[in-house]
PDB file of N, CA and C in Angstrom:
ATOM      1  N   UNK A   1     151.169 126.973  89.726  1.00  0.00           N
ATOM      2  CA  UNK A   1     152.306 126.553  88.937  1.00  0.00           C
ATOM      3  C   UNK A   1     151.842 125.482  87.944  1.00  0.00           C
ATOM      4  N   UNK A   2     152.072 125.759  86.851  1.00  0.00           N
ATOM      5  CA  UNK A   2     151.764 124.464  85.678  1.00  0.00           C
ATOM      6  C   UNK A   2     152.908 123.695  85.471  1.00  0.00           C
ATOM      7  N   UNK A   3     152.685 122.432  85.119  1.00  0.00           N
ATOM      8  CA  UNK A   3     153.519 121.124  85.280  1.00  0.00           C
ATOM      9  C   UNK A   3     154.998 121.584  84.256  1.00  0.00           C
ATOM     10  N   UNK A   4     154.447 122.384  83.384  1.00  0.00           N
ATOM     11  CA  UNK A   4     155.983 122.955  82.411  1.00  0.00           C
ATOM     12  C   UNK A   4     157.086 123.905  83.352  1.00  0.00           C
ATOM     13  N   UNK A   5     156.166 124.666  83.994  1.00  0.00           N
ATOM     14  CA  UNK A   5     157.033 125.220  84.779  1.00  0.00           C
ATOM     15  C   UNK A   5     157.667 124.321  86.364  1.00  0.00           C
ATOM     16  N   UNK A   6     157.231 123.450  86.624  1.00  0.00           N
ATOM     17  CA  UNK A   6     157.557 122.305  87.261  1.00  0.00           C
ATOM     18  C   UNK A   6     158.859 122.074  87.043  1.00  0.00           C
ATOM     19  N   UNK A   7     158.324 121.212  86.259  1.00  0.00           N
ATOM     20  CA  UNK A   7     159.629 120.127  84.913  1.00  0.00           C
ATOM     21  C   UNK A   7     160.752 121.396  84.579  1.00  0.00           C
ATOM     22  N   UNK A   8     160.634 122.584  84.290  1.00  0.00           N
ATOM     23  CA  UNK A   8     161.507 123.257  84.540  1.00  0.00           C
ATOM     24  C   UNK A   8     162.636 124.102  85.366  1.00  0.00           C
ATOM     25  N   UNK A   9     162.004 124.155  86.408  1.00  0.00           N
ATOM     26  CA  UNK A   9     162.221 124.050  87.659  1.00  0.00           C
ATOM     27  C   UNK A   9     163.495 122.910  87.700  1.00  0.00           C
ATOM     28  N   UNK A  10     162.686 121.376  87.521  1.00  0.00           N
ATOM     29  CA  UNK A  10     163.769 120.722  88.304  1.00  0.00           C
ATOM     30  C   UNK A  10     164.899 120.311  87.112  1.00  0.00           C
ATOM     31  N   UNK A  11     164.604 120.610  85.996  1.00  0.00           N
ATOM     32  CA  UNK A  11     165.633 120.461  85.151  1.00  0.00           C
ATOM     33  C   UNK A  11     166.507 121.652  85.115  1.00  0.00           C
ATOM     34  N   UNK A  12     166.392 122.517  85.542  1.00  0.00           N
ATOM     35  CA  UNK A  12     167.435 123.918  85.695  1.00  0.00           C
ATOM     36  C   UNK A  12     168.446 123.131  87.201  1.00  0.00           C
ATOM     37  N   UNK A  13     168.313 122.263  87.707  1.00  0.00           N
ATOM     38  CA  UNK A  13     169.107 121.903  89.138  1.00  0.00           C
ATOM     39  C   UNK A  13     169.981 120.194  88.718  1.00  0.00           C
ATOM     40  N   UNK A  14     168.928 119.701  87.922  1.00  0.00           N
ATOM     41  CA  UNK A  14     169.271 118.243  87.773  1.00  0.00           C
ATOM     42  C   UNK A  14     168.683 117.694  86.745  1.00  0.00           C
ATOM     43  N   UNK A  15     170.493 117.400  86.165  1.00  0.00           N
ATOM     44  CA  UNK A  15     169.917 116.578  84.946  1.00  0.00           C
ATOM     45  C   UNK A  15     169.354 115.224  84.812  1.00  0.00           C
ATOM     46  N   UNK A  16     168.424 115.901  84.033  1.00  0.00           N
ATOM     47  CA  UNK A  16     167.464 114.352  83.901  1.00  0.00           C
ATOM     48  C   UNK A  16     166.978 114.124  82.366  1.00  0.00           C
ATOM     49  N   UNK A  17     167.108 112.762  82.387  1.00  0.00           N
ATOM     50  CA  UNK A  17     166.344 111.711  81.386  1.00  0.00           C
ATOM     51  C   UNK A  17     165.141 111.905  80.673  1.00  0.00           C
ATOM     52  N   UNK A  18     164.259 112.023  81.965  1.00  0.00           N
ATOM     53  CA  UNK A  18     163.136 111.875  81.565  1.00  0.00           C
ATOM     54  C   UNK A  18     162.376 112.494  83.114  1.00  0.00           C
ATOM     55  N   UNK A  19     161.324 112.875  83.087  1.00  0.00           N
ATOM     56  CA  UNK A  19     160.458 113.459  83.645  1.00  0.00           C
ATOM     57  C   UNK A  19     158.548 113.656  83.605  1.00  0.00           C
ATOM     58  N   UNK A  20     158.304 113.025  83.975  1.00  0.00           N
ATOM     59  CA  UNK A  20     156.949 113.004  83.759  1.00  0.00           C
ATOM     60  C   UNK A  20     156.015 113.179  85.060  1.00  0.00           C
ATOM     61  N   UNK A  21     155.058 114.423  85.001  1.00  0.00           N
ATOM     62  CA  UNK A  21     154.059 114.972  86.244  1.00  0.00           C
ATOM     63  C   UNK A  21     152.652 115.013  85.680  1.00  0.00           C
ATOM     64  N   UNK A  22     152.145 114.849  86.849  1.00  0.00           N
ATOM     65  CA  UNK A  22     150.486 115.272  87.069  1.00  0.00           C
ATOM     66  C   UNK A  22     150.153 115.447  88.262  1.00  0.00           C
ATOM     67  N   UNK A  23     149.403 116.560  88.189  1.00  0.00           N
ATOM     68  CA  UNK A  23     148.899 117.169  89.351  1.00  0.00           C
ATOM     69  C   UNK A  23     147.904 118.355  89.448  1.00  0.00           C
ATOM     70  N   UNK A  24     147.666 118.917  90.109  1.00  0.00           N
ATOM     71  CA  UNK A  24     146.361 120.415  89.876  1.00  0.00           C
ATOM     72  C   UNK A  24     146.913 121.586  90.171  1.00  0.00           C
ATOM     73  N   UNK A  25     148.166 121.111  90.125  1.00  0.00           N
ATOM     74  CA  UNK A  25     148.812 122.972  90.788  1.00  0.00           C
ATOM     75  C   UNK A  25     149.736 123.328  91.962  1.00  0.00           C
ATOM     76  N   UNK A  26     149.285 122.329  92.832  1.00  0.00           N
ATOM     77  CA  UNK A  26     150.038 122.404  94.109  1.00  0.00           C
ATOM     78  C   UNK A  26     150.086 121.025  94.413  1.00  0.00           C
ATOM     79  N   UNK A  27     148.929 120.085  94.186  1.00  0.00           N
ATOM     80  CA  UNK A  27     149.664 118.825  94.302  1.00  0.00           C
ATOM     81  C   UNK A  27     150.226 117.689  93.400  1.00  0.00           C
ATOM     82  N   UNK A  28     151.014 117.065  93.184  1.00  0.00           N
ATOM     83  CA  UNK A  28     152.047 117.029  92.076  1.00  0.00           C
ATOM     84  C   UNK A  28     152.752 115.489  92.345  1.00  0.00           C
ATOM     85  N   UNK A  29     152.678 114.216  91.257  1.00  0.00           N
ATOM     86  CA  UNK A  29     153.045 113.247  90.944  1.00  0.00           C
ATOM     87  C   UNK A  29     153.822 113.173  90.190  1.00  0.00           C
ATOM     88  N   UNK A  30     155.481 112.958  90.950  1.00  0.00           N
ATOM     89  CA  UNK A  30     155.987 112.718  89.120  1.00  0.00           C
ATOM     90  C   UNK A  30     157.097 111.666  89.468  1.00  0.00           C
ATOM     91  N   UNK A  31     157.404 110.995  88.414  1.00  0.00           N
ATOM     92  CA  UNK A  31     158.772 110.141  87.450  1.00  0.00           C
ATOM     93  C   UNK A  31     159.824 110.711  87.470  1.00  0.00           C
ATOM     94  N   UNK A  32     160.833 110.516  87.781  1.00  0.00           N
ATOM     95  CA  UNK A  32     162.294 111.263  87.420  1.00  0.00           C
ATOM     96  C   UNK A  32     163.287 110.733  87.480  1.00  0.00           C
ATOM     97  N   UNK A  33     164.259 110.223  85.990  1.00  0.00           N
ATOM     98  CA  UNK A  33     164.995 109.757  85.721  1.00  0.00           C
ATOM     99  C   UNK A  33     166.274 110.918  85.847  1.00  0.00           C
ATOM    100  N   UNK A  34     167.426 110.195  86.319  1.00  0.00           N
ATOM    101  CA  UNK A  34     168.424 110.886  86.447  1.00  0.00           C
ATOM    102  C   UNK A  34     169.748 110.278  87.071  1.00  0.00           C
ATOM    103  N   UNK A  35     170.790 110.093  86.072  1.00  0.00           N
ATOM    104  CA  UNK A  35     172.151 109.506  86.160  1.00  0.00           C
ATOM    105  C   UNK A  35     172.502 110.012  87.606  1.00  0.00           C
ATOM    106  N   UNK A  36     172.189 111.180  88.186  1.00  0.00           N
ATOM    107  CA  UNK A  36     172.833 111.599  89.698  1.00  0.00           C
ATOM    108  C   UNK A  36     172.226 110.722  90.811  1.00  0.00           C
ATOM    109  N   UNK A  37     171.066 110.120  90.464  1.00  0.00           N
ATOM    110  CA  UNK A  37     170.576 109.425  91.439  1.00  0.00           C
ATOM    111  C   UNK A  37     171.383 108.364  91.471  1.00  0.00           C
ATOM    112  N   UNK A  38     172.217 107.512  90.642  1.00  0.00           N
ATOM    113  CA  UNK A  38     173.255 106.546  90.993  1.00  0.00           C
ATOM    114  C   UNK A  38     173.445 106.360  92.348  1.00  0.00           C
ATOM    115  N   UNK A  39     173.740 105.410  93.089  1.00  0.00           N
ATOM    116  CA  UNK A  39     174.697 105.394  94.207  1.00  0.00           C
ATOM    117  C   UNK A  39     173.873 106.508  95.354  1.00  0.00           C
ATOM    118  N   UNK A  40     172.651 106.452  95.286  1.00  0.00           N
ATOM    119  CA  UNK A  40     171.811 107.155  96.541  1.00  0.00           C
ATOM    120  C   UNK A  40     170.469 106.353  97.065  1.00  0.00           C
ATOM    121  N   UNK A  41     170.464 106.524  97.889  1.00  0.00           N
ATOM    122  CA  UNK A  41     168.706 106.454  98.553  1.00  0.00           C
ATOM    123  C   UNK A  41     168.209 106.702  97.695  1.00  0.00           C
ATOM    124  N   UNK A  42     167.076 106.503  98.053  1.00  0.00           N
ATOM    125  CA  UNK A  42     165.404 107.302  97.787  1.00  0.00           C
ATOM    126  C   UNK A  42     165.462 108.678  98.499  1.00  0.00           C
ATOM    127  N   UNK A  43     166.035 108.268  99.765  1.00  0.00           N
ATOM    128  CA  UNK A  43     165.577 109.550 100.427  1.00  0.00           C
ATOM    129  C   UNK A  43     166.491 110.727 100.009  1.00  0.00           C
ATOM    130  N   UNK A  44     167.710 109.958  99.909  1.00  0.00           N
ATOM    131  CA  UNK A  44     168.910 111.382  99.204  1.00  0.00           C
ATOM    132  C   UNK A  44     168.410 111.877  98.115  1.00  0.00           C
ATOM    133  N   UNK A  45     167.947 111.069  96.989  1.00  0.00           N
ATOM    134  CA  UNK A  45     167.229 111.250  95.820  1.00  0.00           C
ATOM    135  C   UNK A  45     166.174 112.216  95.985  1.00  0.00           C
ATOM    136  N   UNK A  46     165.227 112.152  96.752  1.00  0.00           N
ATOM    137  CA  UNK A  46     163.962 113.155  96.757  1.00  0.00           C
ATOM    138  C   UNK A  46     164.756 114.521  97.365  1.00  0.00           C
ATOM    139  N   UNK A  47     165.312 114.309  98.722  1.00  0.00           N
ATOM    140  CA  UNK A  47     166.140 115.919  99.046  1.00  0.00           C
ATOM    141  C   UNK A  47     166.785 116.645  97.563  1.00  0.00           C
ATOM    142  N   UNK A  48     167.343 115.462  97.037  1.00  0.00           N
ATOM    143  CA  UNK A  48     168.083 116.280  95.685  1.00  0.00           C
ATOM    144  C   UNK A  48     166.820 117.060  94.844  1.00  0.00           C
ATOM    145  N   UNK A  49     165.974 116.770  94.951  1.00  0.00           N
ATOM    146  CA  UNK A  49     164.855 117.486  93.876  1.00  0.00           C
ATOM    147  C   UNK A  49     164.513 118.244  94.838  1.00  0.00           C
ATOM    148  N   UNK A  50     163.648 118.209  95.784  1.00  0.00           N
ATOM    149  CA  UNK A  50     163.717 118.959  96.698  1.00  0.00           C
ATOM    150  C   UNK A  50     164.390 120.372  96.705  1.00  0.00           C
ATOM    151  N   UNK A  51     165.807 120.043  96.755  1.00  0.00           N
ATOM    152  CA  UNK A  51     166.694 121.283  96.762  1.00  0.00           C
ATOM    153  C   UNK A  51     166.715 121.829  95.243  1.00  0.00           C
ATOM    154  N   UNK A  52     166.134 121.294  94.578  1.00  0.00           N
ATOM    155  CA  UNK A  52     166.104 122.325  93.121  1.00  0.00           C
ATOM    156  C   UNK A  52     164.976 123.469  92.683  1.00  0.00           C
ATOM    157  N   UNK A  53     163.938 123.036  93.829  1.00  0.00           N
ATOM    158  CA  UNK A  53     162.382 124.102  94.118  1.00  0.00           C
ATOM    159  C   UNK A  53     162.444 124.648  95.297  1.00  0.00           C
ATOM    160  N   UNK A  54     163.680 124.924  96.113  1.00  0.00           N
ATOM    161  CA  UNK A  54     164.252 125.892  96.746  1.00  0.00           C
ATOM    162  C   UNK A  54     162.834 126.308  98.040  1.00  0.00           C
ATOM    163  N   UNK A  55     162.733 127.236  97.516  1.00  0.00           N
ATOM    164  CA  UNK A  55     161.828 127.760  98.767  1.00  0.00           C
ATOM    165  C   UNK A  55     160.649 127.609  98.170  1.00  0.00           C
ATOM    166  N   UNK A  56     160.554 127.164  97.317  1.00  0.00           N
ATOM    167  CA  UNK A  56     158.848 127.316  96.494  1.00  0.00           C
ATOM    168  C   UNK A  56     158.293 126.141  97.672  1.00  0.00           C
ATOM    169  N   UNK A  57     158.685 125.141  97.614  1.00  0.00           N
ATOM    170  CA  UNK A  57     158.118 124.138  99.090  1.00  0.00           C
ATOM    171  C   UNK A  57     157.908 124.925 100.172  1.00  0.00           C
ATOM    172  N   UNK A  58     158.402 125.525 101.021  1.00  0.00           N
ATOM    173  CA  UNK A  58     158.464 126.149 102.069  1.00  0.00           C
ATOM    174  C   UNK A  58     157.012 127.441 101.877  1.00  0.00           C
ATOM    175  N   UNK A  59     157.016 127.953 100.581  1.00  0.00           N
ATOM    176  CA  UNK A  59     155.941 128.978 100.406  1.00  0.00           C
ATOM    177  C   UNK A  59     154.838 128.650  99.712  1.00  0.00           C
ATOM    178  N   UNK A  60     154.756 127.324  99.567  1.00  0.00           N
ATOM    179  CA  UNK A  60     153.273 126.698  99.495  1.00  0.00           C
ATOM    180  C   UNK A  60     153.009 126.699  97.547  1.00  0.00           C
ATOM    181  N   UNK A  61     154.209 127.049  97.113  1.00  0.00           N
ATOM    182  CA  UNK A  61     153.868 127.364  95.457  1.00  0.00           C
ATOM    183  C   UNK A  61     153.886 125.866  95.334  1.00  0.00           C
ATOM    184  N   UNK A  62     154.017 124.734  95.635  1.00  0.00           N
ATOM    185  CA  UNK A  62     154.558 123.477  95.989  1.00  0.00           C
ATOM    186  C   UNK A  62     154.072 122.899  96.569  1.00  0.00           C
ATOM    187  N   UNK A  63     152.334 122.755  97.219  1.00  0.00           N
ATOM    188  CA  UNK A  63     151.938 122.402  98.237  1.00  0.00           C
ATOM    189  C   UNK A  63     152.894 120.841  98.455  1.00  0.00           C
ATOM    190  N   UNK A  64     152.601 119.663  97.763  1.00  0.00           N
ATOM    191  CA  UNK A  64     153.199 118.490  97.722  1.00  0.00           C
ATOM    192  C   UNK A  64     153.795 117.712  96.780  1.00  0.00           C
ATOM    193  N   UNK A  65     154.668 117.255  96.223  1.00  0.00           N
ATOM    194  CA  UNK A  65     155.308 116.260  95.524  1.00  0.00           C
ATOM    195  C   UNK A  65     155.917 115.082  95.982  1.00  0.00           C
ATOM    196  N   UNK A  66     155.116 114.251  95.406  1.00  0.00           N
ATOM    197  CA  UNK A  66     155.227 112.770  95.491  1.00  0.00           C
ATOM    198  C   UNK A  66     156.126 112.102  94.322  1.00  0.00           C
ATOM    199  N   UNK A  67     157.057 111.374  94.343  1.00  0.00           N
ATOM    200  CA  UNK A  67     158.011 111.449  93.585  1.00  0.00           C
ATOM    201  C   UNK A  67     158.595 109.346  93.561  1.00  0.00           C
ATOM    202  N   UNK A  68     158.655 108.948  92.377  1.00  0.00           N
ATOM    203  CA  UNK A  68     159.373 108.261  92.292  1.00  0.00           C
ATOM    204  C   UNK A  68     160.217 108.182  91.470  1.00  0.00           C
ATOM    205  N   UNK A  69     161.542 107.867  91.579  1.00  0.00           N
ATOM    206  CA  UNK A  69     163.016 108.178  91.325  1.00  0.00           C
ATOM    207  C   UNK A  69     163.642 106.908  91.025  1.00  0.00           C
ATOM    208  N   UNK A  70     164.220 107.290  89.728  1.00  0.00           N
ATOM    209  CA  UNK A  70     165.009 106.442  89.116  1.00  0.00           C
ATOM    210  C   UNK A  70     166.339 106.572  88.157  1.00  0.00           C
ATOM    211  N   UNK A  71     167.691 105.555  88.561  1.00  0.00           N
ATOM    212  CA  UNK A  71     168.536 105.850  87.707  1.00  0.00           C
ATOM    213  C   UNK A  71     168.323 105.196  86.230  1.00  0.00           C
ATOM    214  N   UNK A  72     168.894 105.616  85.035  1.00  0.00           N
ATOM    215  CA  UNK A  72     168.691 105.441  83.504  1.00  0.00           C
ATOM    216  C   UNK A  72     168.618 103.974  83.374  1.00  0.00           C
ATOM    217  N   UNK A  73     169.164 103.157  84.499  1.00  0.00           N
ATOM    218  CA  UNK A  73     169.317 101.627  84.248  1.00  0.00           C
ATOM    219  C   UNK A  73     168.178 101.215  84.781  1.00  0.00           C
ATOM    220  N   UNK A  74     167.408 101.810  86.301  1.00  0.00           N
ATOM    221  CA  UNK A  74     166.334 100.908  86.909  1.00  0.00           C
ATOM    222  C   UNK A  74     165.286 101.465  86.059  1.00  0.00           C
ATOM    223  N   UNK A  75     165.326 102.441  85.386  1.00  0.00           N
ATOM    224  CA  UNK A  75     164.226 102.815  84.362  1.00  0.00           C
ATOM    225  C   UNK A  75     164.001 101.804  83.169  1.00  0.00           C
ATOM    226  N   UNK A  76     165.343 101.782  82.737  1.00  0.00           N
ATOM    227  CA  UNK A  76     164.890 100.494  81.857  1.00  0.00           C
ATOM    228  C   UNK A  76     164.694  99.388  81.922  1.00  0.00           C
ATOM    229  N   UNK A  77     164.668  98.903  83.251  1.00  0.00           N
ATOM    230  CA  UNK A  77     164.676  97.671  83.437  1.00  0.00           C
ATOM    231  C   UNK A  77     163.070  97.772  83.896  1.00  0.00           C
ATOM    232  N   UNK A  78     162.630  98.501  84.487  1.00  0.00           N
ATOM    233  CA  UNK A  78     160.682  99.089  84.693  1.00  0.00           C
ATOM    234  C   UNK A  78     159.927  99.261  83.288  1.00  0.00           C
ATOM    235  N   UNK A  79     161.038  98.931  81.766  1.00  0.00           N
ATOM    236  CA  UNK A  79     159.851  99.171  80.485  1.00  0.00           C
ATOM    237  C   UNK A  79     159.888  97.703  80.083  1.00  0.00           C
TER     238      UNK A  79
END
């Protein structure tokens, strides 16, 4: 899987801001800004992406994603 088809992936489930990955294919670092993360965990936050690559996790298209998550405000307050 290449990082476009990634980023597409999770923008077809949840809208987001901003998005930024690196990784080799299966293992995968990314940024993700997104107004839905308001008013959640971390951990609710990652299930929410999570649930937008469906079974691709489960069938290894996904080996790992490491993820830090942010709403439009704690983003700007991180530039």
């Amino acid at each position: 899987m290449t990082a476009d088809q990634l980023k597409d992936l999770i923008r077809a489930g949840l809208a987001c801001e901003h998005i930024a990955l690196e990784g080799d294919g299966r293992h995968w670092y990314a940024t993700i800004v997104s107004a839905e993360f308001e008013g959640q965990r971390p951990i609710a936050r990652h299930q929410r992406v999570y649930a937008t690559l469906g079974s691709r996790m489960q069938t290894d298209e996904v080996h790992a994603l490491s993820m830090k998550t942010f709403t439009p405000a704690e983003w700007a307050a991180q530039s």
